[in-house]
Protein backbone atom coordinates (compact mmCIF):
# COMPACT_ATOMS: atom_id res chain seq x y z
CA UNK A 1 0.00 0.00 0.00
CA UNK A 2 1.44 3.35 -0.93
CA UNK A 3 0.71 6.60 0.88
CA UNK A 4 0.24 8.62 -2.54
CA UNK A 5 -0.89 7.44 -6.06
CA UNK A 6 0.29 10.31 -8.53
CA UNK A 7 -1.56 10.74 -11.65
CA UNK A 8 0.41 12.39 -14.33
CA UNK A 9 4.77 13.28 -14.39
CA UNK A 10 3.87 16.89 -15.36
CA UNK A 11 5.15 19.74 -13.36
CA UNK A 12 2.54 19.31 -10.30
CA UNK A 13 2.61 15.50 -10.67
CA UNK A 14 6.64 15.14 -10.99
CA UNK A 15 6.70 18.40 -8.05
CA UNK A 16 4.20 16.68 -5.08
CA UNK A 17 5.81 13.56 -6.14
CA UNK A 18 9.35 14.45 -5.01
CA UNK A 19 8.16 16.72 -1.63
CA UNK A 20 6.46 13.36 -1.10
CA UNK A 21 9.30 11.30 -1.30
CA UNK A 22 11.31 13.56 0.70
CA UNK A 23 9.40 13.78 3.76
CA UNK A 24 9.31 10.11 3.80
CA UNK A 25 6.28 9.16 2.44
CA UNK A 26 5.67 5.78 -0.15
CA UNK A 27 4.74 6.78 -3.69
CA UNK A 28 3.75 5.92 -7.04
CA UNK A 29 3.84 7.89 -10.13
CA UNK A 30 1.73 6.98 -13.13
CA UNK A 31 0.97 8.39 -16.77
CA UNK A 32 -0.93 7.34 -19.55
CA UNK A 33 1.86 8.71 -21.90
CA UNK A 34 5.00 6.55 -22.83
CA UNK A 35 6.84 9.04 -21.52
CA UNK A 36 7.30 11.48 -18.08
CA UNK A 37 7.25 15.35 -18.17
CA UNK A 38 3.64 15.53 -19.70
CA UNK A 39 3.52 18.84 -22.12
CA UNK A 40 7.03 20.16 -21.23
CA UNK A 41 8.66 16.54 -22.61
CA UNK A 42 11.67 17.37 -24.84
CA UNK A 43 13.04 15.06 -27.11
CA UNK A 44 16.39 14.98 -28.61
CA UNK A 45 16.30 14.52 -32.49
CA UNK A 46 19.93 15.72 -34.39
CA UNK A 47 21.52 16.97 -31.25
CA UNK A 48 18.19 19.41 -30.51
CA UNK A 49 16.20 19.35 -27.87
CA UNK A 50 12.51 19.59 -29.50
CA UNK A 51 9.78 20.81 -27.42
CA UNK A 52 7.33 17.89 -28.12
CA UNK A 53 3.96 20.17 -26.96
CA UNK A 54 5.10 23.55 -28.48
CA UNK A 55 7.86 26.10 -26.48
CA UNK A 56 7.86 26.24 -22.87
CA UNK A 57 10.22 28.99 -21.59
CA UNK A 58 10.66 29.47 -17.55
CA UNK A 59 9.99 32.46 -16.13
CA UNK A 60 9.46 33.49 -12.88
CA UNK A 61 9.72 36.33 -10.15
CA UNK A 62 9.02 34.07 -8.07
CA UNK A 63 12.81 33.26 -5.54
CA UNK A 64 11.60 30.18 -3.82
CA UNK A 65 10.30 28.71 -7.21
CA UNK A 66 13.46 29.37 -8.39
CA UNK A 67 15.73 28.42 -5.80
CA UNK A 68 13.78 25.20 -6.03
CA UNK A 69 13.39 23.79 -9.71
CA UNK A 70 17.67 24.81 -9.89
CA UNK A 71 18.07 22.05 -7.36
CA UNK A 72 16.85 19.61 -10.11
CA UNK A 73 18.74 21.40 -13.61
CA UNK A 74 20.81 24.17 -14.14
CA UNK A 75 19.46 26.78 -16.68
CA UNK A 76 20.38 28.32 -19.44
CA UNK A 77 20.52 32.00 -20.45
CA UNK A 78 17.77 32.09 -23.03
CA UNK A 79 15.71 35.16 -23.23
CA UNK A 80 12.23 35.33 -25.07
CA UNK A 81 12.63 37.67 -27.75
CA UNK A 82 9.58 36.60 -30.51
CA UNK A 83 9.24 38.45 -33.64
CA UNK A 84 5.85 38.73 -35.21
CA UNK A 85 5.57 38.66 -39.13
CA UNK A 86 2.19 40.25 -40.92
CA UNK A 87 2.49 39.21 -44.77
CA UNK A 88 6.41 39.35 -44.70
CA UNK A 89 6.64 42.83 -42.21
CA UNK A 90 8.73 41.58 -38.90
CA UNK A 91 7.74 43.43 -35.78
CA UNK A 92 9.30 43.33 -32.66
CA UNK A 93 7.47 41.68 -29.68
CA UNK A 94 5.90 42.70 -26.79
CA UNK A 95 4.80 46.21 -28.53
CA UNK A 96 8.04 48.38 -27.91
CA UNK A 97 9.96 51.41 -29.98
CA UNK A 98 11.32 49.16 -32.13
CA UNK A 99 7.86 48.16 -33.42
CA UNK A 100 6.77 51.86 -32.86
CA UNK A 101 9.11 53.01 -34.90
CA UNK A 102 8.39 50.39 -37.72
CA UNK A 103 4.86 51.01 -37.81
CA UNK A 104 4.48 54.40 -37.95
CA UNK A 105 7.96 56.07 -38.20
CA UNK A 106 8.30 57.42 -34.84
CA UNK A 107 11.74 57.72 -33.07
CA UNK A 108 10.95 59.27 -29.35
CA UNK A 109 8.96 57.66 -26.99
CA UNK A 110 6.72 60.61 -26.72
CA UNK A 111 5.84 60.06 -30.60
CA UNK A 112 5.04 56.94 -29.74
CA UNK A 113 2.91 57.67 -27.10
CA UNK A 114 0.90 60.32 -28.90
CA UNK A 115 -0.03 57.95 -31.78
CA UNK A 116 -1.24 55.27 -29.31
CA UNK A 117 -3.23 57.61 -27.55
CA UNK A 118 -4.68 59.20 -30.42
CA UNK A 119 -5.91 55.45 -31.86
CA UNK A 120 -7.30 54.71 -28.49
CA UNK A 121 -9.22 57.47 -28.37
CA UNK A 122 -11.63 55.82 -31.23
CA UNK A 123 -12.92 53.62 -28.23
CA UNK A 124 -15.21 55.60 -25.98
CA UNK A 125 -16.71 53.84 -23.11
CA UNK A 126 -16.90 50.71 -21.79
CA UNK A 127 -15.08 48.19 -24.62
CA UNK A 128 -17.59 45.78 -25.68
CA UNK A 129 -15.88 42.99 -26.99
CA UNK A 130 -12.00 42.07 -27.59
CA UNK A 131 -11.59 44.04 -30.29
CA UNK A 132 -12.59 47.52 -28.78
CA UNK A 133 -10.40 46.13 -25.16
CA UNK A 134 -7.64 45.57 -27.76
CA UNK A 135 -7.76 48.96 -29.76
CA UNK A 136 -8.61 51.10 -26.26
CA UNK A 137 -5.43 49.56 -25.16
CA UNK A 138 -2.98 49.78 -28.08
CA UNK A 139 -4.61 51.67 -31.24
CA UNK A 140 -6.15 50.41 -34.56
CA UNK A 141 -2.89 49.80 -36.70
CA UNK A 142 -1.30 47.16 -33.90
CA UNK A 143 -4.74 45.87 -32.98
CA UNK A 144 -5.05 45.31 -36.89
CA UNK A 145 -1.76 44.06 -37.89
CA UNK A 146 0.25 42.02 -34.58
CA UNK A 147 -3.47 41.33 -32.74
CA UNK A 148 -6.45 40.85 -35.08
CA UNK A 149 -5.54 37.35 -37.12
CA UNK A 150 -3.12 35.72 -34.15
CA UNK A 151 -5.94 36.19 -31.72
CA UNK A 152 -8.81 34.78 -33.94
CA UNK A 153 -6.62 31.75 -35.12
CA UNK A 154 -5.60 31.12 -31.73
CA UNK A 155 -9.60 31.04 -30.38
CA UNK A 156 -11.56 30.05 -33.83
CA UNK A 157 -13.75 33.12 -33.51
CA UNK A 158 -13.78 37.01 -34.50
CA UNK A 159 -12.40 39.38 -31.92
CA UNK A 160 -16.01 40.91 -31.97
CA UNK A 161 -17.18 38.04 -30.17
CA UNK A 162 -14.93 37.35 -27.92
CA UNK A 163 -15.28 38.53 -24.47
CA UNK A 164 -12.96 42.27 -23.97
CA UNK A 165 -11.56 40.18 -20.52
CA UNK A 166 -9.42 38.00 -21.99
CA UNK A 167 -6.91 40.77 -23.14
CA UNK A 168 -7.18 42.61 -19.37
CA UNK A 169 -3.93 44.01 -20.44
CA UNK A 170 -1.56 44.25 -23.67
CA UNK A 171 2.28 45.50 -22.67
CA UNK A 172 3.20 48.56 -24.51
CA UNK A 173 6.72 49.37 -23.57
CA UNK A 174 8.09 52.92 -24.61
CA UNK A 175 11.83 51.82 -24.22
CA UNK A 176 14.01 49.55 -26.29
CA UNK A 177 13.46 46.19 -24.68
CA UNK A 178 12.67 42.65 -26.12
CA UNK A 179 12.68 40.92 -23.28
CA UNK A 180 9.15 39.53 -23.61
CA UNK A 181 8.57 38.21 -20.21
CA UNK A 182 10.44 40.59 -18.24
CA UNK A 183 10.86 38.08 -15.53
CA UNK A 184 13.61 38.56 -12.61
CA UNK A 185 14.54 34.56 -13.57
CA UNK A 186 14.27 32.85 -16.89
CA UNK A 187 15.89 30.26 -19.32
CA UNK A 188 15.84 27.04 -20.34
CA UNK A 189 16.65 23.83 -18.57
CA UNK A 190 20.12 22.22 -19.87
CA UNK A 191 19.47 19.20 -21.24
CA UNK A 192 15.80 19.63 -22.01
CA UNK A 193 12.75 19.55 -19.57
CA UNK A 194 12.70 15.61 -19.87
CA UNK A 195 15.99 15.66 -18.01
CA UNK A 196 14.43 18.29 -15.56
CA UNK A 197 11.30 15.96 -14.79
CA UNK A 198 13.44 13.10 -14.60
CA UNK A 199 15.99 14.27 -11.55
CA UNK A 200 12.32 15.21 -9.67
CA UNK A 201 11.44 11.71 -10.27
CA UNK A 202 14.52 10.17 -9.15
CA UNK A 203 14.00 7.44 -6.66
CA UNK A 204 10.33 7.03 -7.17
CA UNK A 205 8.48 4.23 -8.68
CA UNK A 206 7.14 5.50 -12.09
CA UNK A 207 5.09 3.31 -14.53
CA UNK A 208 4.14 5.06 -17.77
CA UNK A 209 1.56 3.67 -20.32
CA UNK A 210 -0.82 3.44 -17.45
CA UNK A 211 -4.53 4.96 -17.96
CA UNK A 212 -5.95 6.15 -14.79
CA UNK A 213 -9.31 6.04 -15.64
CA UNK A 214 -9.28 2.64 -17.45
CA UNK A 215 -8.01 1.05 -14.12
CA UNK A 216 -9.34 3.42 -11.44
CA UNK A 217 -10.70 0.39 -9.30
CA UNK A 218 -7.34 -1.35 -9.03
CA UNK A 219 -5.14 1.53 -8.85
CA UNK A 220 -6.84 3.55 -6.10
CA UNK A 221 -6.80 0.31 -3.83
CA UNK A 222 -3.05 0.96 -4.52
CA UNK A 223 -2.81 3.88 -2.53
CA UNK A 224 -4.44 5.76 1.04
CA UNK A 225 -4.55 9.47 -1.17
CA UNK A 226 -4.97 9.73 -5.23
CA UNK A 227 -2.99 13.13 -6.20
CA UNK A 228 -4.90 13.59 -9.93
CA UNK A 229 -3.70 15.91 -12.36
CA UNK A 230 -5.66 14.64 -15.70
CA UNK A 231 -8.89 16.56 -17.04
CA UNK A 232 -11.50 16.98 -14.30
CA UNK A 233 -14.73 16.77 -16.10
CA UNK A 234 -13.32 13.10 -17.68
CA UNK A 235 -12.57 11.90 -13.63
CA UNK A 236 -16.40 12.64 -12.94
CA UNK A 237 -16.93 10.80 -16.78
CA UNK A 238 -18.43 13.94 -17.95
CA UNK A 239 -21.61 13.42 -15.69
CA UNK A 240 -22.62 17.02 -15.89
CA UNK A 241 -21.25 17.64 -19.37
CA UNK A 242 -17.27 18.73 -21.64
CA UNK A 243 -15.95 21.39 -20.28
CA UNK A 244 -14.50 23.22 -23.79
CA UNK A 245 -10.53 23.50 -24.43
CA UNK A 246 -8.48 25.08 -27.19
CA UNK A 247 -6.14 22.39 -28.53
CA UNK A 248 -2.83 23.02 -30.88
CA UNK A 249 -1.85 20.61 -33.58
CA UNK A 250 1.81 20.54 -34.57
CA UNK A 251 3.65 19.85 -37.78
CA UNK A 252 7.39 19.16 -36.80
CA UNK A 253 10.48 19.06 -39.77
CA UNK A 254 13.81 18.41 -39.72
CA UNK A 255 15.56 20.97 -42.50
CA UNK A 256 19.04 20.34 -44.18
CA UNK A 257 20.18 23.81 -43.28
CA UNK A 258 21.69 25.18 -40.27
CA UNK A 259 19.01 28.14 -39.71
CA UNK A 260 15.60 28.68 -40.99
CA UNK A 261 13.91 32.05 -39.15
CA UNK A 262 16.99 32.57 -37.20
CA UNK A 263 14.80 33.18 -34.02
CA UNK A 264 13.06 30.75 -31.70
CA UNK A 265 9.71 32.13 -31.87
CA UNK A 266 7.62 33.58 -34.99
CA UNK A 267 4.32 34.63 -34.44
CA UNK A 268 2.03 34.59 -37.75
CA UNK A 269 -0.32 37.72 -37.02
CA UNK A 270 -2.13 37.53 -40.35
CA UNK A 271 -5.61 35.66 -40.72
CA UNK A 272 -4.53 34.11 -43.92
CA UNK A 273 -1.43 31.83 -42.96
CA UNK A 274 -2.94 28.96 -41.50
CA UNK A 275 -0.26 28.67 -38.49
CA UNK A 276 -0.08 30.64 -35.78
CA UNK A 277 3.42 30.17 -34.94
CA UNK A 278 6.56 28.85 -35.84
CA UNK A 279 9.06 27.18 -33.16
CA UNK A 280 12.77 26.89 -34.24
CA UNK A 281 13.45 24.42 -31.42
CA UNK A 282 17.75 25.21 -31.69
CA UNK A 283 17.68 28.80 -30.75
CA UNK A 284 16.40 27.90 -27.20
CA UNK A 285 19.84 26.78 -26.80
CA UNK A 286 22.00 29.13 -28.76
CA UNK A 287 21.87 26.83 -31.53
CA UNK A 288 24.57 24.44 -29.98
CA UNK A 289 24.70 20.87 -28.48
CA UNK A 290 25.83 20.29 -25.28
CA UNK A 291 29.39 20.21 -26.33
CA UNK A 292 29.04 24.24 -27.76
CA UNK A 293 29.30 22.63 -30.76
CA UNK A 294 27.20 24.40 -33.60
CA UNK A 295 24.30 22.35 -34.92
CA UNK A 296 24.30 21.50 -38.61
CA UNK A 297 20.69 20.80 -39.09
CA UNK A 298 17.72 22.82 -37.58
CA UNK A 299 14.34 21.08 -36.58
CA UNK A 300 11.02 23.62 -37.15
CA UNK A 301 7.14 23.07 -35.09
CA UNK A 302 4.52 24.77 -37.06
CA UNK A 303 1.30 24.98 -34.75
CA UNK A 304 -2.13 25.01 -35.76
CA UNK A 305 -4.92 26.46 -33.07
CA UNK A 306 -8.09 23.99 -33.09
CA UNK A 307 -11.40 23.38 -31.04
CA UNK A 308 -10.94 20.62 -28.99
CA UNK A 309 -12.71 17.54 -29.03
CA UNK A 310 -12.57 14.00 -27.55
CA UNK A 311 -9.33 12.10 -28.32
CA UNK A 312 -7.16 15.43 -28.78
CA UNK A 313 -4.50 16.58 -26.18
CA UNK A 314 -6.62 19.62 -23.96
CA UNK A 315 -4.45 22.74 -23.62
CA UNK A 316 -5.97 25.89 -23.17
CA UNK A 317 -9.11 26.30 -20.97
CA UNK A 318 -11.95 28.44 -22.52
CA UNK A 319 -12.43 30.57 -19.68
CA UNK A 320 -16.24 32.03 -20.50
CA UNK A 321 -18.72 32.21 -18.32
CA UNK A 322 -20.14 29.20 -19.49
CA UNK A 323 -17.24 27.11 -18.84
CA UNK A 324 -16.56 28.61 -15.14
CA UNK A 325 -20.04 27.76 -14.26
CA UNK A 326 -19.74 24.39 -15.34
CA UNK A 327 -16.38 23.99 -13.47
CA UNK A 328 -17.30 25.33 -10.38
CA UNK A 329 -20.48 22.25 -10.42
CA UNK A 330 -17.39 19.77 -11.23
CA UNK A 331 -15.20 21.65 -8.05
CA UNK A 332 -17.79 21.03 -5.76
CA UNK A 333 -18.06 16.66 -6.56
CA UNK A 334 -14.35 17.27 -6.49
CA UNK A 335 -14.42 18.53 -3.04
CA UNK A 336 -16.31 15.55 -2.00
CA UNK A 337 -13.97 13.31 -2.72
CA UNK A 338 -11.86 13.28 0.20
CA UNK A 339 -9.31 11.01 -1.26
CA UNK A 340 -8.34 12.80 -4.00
CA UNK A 341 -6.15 15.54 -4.54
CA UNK A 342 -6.85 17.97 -7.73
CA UNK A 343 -4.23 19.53 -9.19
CA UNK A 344 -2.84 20.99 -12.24
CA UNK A 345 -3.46 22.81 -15.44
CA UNK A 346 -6.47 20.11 -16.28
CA UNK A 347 -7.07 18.86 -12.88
CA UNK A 348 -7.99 22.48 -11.60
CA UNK A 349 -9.27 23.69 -15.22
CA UNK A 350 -6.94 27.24 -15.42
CA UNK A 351 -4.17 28.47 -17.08
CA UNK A 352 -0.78 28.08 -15.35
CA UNK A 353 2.36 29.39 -16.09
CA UNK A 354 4.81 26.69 -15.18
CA UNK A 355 6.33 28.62 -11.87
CA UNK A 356 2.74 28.63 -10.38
CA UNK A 357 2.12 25.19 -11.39
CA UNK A 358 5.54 24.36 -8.97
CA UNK A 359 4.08 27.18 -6.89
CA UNK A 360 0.59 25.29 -6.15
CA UNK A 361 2.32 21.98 -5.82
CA UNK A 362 4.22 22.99 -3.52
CA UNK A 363 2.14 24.39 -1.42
CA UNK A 364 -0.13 21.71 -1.65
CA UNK A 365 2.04 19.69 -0.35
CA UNK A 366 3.39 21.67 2.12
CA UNK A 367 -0.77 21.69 3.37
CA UNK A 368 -0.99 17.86 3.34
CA UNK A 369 2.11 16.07 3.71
């Protein structure tokens, strides 16, 4: 009998897991997957560390999180930096003088601040929907060009009918800065997240290919406490109905050449190109292997937005009304079940940055253990 079943080697999973461990307690670790580390799994293909379930930079403020994950892999350097192309224009990202200065000509960052003001100003009261939130926070001609088409690939409907709060906020910086994320810690994991997941794991019995749900019976008598980090409406078997998810569908090549967009990240802001972004897995490590040795070959992740539906791998919540209603009927079974732990991206239905994923977990732990 073990004190904790674990289901799932994502962050939370892999995170609980280890605290577990360490305070003594007997655990087991499954996943349905063939592999550990959930959505962050890397996999090396021609010396490059592919990010298996699209680009997953760390980034925190946050110096426990920090001081913590570091015990587990040292980090790299890397800095996000995307660029966003609109029918062959390259803008810089997040919205700063550089693409101020490309857009409209402006040089000071009081130019730049008069032009943005005098766009917003078309919005007057109240913004409506996410395209008046967008354009009363940054102007017509970015809300156009680096907002319009990403945003209605990335949701599968029109900024008029999306809700204004999902863009609370849009950073317009009036300096020189690229740093996307602006985060007091950030980089990459040397040696991939795999490697990461894998040094939280060590010591603990893991068995992969194992489906939770197909074997609950057996595999809760396994354990006194379930920690469950899988989709909570499919736990409950969808008794009160799906909650809805965005999903992303990725077309991964290996190219003969030693650089294809010579950047890591390329958003695709126009409605027509079917992608929304392109991932040049390399340049989250300099390009290099592990030796510093430059990397002939490059390996590219186009990713396609797409409404979710059974059998596809969930990854963005829809947070609507709708959706939080239905999830807060699902929280309260959940808090019913008194042997069973929810946790997690799916297991809590929200969208978490990977610090606060190792933020909850441990802190959950922490509560319990």
């Amino acid at each position: 009998m073990y004190d904790y079943l674990v289901v799932g080697t994502g962050l939370y999973g892999a995170v609980f897991a280890r605290e577990a461990k360490e305070r003594g307690k007997s655990v087991l670790v499954i996943d349905k997957r063939p592999h550990v580390a959930g959505n962050i799994y890397t996999e090396k293909i021609e010396g490059i560390h592919v990010h298996r379930y699209g680009a997953h930079i760390f980034h925190t403020n946050n110096k426990k999180v920090w001081s913590y994950i570091t015990r587990f892999a040292e980090f790299n350097r890397f800095t996000n930096s995307p660029v966003a192309n609109y029918h062959g224009e390259l803008y810089s990202m997040p919205f700063n003088m550089y693409t101020f200065n490309k857009m409209w000509g402006v040089v000071t960052p009081e130019e730049a601040e008069a032009k943005i003001n005098e766009q917003r100003a078309e919005i007057q009261g109240e913004p409506r929907n996410l395209e008046e939130q967008a354009i009363s926070l940054v102007g017509r001609d970015i809300f156009e060009k680096l907002v319009k088409g990403y945003t209605e690939k990335q949701w599968g409907r029109d900024c008029k009918d999306l809700p204004a709060f999902i863009i609370k906020r849009l950073p317009v910086r009036l300096t020189f800065d690229n740093n996307y994320f602006n985060a007091l810690y950030q980089g990459i994991p040397i040696g991939g997240y795999t490697k990461l997941v894998e040094n939280l794991l060590s010591g603990i019995e893991v068995r992969l290919n194992t489906d939770y749900l197909e074997q609950k019976a057996e595999l809760d008598a396994l354990a006194e406490t379930v920690v469950y980090t899988g989709p909570i409406d499919a736990y409950f078997d969808y008794s009160l109905g799906h909650l809805e998810y965005r999903s992303v569908r990725f077309e991964t090549e290996v190219l003969d050449k030693p650089n294809f967009q010579g950047n890591a990240a390329v958003n695709y802001t126009d409605r027509e190109t079917p992608w929304t972004r392109i991932i040049e897995h390399k340049w989250f490590e300099f390009g290099k292997d592990e030796q510093g040795n430059d990397l002939p070959k490059t390996i590219i992740s186009r990713e396609y937005s797409s409404e979710w539906k059974p059998g596809d791998e969930p990854y963005y919540p829809v947070n609507d009304e709708k959706n939080g209603a239905l999830y807060e009927e699902y929280h309260k079974l959940a808090e019913a079940e008194k042997k069973v732990i929810f946790g997690g991206r799916l297991g809590e239905y929200r969208y978490y940055d990977m610090d606060a994923v190792i933020a909850a977990s441990l802190e959950k732990a922490a509560d319990v253990l």
